[in-house]
C-alpha atoms as a PDB file:
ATOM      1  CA  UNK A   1     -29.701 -10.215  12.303  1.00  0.00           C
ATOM      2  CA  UNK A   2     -27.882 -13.229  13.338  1.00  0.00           C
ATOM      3  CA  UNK A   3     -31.287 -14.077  15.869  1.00  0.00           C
ATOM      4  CA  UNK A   4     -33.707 -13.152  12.613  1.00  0.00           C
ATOM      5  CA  UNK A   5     -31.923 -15.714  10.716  1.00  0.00           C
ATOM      6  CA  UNK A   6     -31.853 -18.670  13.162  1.00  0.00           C
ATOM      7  CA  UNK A   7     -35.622 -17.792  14.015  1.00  0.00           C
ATOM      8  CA  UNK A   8     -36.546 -18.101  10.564  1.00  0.00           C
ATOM      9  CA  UNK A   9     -39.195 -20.628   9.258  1.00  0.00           C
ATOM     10  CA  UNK A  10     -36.410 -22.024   6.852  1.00  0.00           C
ATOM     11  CA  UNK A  11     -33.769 -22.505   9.146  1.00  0.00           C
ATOM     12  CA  UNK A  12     -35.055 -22.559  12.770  1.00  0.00           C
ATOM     13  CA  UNK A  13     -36.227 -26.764  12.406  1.00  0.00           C
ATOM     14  CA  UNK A  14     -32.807 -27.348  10.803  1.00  0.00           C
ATOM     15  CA  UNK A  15     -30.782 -26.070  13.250  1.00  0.00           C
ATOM     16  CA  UNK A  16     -33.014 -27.344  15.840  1.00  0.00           C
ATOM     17  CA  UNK A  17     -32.738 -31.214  14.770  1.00  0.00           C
ATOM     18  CA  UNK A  18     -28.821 -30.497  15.143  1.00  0.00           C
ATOM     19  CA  UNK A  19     -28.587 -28.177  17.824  1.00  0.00           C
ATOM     20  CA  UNK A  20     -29.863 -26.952  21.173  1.00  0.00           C
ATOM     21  CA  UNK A  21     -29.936 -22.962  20.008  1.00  0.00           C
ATOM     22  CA  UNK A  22     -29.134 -20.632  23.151  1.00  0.00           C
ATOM     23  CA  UNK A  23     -28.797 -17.044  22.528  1.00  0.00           C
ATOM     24  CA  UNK A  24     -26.641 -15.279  25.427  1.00  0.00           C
ATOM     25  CA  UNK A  25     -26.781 -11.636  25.743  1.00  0.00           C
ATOM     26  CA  UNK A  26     -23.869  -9.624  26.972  1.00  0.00           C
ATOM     27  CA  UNK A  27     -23.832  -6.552  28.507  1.00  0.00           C
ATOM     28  CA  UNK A  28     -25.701  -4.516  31.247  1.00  0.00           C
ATOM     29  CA  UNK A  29     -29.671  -4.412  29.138  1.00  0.00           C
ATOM     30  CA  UNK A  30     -31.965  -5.676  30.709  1.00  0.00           C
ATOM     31  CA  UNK A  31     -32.594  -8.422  28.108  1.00  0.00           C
ATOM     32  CA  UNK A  32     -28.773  -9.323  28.883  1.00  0.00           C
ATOM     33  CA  UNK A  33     -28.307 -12.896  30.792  1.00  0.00           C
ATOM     34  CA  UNK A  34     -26.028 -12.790  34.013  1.00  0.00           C
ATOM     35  CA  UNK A  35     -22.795 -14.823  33.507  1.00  0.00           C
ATOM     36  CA  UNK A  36     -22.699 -14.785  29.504  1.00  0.00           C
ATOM     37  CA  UNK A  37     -19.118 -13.267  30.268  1.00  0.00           C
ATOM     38  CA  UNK A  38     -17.585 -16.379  31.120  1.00  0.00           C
ATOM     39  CA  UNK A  39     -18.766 -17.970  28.299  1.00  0.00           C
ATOM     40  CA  UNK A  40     -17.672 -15.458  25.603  1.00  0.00           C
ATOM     41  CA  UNK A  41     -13.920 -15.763  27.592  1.00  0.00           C
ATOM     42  CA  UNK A  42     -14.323 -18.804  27.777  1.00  0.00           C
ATOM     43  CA  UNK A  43     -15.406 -19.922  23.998  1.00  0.00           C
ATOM     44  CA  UNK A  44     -14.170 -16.583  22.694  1.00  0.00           C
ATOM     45  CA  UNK A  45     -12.101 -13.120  23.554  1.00  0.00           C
ATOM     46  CA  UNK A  46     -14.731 -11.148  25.637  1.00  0.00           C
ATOM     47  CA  UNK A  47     -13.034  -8.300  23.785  1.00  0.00           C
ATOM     48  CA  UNK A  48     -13.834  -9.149  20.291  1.00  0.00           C
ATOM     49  CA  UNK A  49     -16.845  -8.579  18.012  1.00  0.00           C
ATOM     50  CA  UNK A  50     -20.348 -10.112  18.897  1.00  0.00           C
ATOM     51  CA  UNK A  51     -22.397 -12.040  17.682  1.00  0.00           C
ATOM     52  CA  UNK A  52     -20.050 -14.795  18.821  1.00  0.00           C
ATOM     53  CA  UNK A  53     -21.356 -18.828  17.677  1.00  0.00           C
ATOM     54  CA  UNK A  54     -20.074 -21.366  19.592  1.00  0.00           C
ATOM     55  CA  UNK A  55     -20.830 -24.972  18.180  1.00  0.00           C
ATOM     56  CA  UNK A  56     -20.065 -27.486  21.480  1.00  0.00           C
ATOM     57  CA  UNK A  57     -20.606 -30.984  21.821  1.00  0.00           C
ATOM     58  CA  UNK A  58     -22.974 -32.392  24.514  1.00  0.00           C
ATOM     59  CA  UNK A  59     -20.651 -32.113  27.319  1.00  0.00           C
ATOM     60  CA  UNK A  60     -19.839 -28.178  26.279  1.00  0.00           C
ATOM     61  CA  UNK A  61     -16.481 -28.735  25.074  1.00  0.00           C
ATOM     62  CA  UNK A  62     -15.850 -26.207  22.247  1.00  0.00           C
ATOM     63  CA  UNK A  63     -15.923 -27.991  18.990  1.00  0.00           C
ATOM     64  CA  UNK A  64     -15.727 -24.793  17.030  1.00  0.00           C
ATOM     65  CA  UNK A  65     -16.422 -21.123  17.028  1.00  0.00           C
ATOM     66  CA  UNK A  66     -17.132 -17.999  14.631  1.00  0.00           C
ATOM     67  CA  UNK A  67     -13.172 -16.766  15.103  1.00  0.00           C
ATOM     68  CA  UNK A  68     -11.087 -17.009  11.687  1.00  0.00           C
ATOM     69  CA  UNK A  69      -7.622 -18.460  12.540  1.00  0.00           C
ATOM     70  CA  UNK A  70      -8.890 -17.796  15.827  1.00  0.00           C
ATOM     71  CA  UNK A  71      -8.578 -13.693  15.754  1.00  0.00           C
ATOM     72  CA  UNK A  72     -10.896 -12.553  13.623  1.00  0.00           C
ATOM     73  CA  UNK A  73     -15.070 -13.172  14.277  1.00  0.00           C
ATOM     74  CA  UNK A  74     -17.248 -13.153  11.559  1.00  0.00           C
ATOM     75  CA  UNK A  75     -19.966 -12.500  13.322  1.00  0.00           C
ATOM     76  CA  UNK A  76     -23.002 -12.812  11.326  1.00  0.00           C
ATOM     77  CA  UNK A  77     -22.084 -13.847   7.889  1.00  0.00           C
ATOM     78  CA  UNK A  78     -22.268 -10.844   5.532  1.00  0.00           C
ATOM     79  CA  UNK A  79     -19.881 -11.850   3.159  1.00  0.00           C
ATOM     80  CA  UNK A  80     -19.282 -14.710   0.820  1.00  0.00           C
ATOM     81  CA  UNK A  81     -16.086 -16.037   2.956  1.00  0.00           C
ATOM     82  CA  UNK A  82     -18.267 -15.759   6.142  1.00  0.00           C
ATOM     83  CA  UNK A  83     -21.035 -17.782   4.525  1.00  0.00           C
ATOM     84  CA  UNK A  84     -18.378 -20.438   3.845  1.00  0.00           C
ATOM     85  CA  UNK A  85     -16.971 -20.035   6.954  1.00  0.00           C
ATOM     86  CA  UNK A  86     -20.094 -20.672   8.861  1.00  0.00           C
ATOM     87  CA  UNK A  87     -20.870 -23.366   6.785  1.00  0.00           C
ATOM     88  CA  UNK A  88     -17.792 -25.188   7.705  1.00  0.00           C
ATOM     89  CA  UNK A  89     -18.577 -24.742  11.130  1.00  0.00           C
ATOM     90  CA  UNK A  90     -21.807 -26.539  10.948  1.00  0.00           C
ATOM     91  CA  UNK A  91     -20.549 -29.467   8.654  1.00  0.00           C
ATOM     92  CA  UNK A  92     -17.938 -29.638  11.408  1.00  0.00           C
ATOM     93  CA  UNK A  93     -20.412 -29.331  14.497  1.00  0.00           C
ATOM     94  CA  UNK A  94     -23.340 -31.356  12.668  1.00  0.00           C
ATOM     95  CA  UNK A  95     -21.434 -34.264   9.887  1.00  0.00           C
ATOM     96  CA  UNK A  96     -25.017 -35.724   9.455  1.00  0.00           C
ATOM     97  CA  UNK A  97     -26.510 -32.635   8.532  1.00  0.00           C
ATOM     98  CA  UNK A  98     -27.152 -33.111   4.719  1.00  0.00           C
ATOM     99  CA  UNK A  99     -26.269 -31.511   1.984  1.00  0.00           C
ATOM    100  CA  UNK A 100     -29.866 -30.885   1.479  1.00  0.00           C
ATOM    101  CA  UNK A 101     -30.173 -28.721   4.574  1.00  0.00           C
ATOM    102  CA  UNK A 102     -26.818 -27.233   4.801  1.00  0.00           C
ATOM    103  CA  UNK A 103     -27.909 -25.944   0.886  1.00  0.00           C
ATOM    104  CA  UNK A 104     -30.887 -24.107   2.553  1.00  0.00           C
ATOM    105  CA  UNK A 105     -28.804 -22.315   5.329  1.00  0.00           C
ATOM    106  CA  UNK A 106     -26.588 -21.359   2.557  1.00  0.00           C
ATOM    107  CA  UNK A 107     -29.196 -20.297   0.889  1.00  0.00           C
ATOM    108  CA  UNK A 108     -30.905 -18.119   3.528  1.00  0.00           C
ATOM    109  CA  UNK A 109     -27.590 -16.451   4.649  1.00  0.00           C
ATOM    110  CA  UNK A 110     -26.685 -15.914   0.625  1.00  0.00           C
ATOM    111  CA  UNK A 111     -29.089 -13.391   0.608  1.00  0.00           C
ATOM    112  CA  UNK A 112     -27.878 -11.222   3.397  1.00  0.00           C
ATOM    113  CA  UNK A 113     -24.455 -11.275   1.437  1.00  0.00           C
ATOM    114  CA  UNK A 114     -23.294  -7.522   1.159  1.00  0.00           C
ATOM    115  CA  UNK A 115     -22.466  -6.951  -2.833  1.00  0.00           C
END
């Protein structure tokens, strides 16, 4: 889901003015990269729930992840406290992101919400 989303036509160019996207697979598929597992230790608990976002500034220092009080991950966004929890993380990873843009994440992952 959480792939879907950033893929899609409404969201992919705003993340991408922001961001450099990189999707890291874990596990032993063949679509799986080799070495994601230091990563999710080291920007995450390799034993907690995936899909794990890390935001990280150019030098790859951590500036925020997808762990609540860092325990819980929200993985992709599927309820209204995750939306505004991943929306925090990008006002925090991207401040010049507008409120324009931000609005049409929100907007995208609103949908997904489970009622």
């Amino acid at each position: 889901m959480l792939g879907k989303f950033i893929e899609s036509t409404e969201v992919k160019p705003i993340l991408e003015k922001y961001f450099v996207v990189t999707d890291l697979e874990t596990g032993n598929e063949p679509v799986s990269n080799p070495g994601t597992a230091k990563y999710i230790g080291k920007f995450g608990d390799k034993d907690k729930s995936v899909p794990l976002t890390v935001i990280t500034d150019v030098n790859g220092k951590m500036i925020v992840n997808s762990f609540v009080n860092g325990s819980e991950n929200i993985g992709f966004p599927s309820s209204s406290e995750d939306v505004g929890r991943f929306m925090a993380m990008l006002k925090q990873g991207a401040p010049a992101m507008s409120d324009s843009e931000r609005g049409v994440i929100e907007a995208k992952l609103s949908k997904s919400v489970k009622k």
